[in-house]
Protein backbone atom coordinates (compact mmCIF):
# COMPACT_ATOMS: atom_id res chain seq x y z
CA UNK A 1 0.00 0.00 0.00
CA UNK A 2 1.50 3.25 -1.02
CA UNK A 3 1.69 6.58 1.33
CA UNK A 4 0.30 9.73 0.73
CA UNK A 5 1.37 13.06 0.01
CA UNK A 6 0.25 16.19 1.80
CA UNK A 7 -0.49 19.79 1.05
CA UNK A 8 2.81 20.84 2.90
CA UNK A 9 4.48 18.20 1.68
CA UNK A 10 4.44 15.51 4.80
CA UNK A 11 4.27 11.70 4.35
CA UNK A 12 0.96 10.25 5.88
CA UNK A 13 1.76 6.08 6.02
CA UNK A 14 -0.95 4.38 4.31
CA UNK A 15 -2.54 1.78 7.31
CA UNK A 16 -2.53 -1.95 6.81
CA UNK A 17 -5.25 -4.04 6.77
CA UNK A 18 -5.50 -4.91 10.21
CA UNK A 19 -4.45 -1.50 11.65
CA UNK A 20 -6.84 0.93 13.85
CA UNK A 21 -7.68 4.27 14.40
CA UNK A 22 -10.18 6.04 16.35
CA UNK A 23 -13.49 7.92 14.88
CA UNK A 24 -15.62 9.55 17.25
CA UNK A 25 -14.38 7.14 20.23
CA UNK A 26 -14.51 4.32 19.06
CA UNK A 27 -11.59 1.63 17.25
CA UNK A 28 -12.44 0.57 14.28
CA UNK A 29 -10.61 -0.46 10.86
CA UNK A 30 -12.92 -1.14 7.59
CA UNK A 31 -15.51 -1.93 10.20
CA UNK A 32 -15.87 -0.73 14.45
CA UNK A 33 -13.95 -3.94 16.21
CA UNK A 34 -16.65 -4.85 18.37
CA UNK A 35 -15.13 -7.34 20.74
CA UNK A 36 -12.43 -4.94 21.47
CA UNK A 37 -14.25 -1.75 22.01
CA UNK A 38 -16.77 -3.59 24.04
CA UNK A 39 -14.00 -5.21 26.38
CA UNK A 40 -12.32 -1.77 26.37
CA UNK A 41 -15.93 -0.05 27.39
CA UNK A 42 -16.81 -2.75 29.90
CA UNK A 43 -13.06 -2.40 31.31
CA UNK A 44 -13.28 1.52 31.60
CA UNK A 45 -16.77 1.32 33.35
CA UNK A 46 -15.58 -1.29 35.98
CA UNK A 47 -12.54 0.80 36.68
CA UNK A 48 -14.47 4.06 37.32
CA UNK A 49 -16.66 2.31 39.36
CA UNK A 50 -14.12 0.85 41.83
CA UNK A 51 -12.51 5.00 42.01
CA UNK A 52 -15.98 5.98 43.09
CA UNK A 53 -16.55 3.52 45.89
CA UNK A 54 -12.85 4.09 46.83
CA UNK A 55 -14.01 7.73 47.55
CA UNK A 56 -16.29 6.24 50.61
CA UNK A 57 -19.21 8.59 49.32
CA UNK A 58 -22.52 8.53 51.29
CA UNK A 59 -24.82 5.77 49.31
CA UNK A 60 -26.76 8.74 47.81
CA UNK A 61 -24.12 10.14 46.14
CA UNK A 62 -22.24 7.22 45.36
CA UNK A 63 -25.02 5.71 43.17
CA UNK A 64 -25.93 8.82 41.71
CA UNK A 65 -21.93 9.37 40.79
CA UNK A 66 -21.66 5.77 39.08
CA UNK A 67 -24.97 6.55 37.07
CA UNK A 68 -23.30 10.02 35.38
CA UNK A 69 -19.69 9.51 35.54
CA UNK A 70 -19.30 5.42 34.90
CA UNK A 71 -22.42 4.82 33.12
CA UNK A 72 -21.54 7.71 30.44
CA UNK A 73 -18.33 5.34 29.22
CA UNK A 74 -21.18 3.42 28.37
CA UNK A 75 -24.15 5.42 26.86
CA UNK A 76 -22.70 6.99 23.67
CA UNK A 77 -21.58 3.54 22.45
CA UNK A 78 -25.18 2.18 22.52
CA UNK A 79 -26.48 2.17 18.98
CA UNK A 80 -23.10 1.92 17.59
CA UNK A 81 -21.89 -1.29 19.36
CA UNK A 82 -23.64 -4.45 18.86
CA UNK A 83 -24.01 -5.17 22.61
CA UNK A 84 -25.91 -8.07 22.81
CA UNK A 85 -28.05 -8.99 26.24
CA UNK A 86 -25.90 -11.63 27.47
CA UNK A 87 -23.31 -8.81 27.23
CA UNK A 88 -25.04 -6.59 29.48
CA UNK A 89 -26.00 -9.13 31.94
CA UNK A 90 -22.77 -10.26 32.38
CA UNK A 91 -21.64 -6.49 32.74
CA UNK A 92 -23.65 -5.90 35.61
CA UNK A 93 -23.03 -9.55 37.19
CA UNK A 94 -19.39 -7.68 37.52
CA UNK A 95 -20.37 -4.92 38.59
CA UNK A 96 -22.48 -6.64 41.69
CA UNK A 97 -19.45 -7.90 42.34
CA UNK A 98 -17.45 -5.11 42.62
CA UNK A 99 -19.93 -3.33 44.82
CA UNK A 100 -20.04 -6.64 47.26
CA UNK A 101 -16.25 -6.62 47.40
CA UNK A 102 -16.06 -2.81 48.28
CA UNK A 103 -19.06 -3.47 50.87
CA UNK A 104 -21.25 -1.76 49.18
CA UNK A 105 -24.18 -4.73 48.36
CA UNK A 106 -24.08 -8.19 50.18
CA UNK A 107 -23.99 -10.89 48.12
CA UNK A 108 -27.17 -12.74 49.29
CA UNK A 109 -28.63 -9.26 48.78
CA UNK A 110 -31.99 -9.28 46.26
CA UNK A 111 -30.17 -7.81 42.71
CA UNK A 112 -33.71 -6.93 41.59
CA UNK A 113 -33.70 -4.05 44.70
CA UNK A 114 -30.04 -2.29 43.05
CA UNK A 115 -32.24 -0.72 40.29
CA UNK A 116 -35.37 0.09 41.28
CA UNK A 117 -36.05 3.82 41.92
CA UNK A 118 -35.56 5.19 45.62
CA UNK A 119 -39.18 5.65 45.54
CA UNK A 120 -40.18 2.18 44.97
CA UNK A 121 -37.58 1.21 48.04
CA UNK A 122 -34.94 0.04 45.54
CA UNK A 123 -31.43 1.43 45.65
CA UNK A 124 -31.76 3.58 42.41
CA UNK A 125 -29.01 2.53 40.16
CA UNK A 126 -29.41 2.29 36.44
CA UNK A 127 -30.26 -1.02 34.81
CA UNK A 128 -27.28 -0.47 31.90
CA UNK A 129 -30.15 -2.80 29.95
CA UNK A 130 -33.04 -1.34 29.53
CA UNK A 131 -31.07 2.06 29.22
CA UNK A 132 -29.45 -0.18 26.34
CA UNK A 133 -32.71 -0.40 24.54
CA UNK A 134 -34.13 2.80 25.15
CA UNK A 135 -31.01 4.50 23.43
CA UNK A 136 -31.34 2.03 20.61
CA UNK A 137 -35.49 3.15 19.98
CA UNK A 138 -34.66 6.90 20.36
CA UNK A 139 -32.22 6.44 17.69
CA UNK A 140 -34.48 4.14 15.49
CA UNK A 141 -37.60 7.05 16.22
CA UNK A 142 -35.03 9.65 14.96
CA UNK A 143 -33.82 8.12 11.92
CA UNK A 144 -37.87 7.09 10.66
CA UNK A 145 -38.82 10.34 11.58
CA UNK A 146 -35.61 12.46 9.90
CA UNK A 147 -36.08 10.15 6.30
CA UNK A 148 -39.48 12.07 5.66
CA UNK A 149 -37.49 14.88 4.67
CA UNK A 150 -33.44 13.75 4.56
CA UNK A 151 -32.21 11.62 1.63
CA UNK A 152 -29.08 11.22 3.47
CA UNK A 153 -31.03 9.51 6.67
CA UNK A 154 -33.35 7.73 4.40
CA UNK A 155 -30.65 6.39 2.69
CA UNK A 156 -29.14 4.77 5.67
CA UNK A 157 -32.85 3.52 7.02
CA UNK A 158 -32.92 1.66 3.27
CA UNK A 159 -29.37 0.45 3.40
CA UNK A 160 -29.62 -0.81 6.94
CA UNK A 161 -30.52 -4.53 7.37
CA UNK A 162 -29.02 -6.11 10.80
CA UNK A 163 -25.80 -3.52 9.80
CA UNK A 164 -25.96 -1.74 13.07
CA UNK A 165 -27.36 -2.20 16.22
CA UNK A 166 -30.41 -0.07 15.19
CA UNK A 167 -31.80 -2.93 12.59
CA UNK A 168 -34.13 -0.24 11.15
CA UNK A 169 -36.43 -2.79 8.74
CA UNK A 170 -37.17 -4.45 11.96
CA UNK A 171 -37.54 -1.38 14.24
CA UNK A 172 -41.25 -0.84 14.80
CA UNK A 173 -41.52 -5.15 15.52
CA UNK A 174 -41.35 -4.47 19.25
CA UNK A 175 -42.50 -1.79 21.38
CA UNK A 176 -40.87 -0.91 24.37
CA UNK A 177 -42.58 -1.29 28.12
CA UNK A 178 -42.70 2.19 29.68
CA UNK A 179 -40.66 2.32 32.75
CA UNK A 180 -43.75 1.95 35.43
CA UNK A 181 -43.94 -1.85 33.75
CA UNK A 182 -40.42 -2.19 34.09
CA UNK A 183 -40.19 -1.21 37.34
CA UNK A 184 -43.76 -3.21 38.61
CA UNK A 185 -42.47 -5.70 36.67
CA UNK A 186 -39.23 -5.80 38.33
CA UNK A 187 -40.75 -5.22 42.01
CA UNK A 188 -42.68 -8.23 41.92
CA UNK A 189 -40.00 -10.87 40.82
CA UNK A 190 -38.34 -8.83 44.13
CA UNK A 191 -41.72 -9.69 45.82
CA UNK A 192 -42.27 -13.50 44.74
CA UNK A 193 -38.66 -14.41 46.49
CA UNK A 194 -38.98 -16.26 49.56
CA UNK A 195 -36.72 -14.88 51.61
CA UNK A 196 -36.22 -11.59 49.65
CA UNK A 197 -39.78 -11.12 49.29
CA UNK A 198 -40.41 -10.14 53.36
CA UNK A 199 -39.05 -6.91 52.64
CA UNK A 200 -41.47 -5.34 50.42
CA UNK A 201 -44.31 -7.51 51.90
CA UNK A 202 -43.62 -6.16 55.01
CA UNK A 203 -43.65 -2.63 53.59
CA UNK A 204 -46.62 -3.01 52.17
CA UNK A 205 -48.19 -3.41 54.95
């Protein structure tokens, strides 16, 4: 592969096939490298986890910390890497695990109680899933809305079949549940426990 000349006259190496460089965050050559950008992401959200909790932050602030400053590594990838559920799952399964070694969740604790809302008696932290899939339908409303009047966007709607993440010929096949179902959803797998289950019964009371 030859090099290329410049304007002012400097060499720019021509990359080989398997080299990288970054666009917009992420690594990618022809195509994003998805098994390395998501170990890289899942690596960089652990890690900024375990500074928080190192900070010995009230529980408040601690969980409302890791949802803006670790979650974010997160976020902007979602649409653009093809994380898959299993992914996710096994994402927060390390992160449970983190919090139980820094004290901050016992391990025979209920999981379903670390993300549901303070209001509901849960702990409040984001479930990195169903923020997965929320992303993903914004992005999917966006694009079907924007090709009404953008070549460019309806272009890409067309041209996208299982491509990306946002799968837009097969967009509008499920609707999301709002995050009331989620959450009611949620309490009462919380609820049905045996031994987990006392807690909210008893609150219900």
């Amino acid at each position: 592969m030859r090099n290329f000349i410049t304007e002012d006259d400097d060499t720019m190496e021509a990359m080989n096939e398997d080299d990288m460089y970054r666009n917009l965050g992420h690594m990618q050559a022809k195509q994003i490298k998805q098994a390395q950008m998501k170990q890289k992401l899942g690596e960089e959200y652990l890690n900024r986890t375990k500074s928080i909790l190192k900070t010995k932050l009230n529980e408040k602030n601690t969980i409302k910390a890791i949802n803006t400053y670790a979650t974010a590594v997160l976020t902007f990838s979602f649409g653009i890497v093809k994380w898959t559920p299993t992914d996710l799952e096994n994402l927060q399964t390390k992160m449970r695990t983190i919090l139980t070694r820094y004290r901050f969740h016992h391990p025979r604790a209920a999981k379903e109680r670390l993300t549901l809302p303070r209001q509901m008696r849960g702990r409040g932290f984001i479930d990195i899933t169903r923020l997965h899939d929320k992303q993903v339908k914004l992005l999917q409303t966006y694009f079907l809305n924007k090709q009404v009047t953008s070549s460019l966007h309806a272009a890409v709607v067309k041209a996208d079949e299982s491509c990306t993440p946002l799968d837009f010929l097969r967009a509008n096949a499920n609707e999301l549940p709002t995050d009331e179902e989620c959450n009611n959803k949620v309490k009462r797998q919380w609820s049905q426990k045996a031994l987990h289950g006392r807690h909210p019964h008893d609150l219900s009371q």
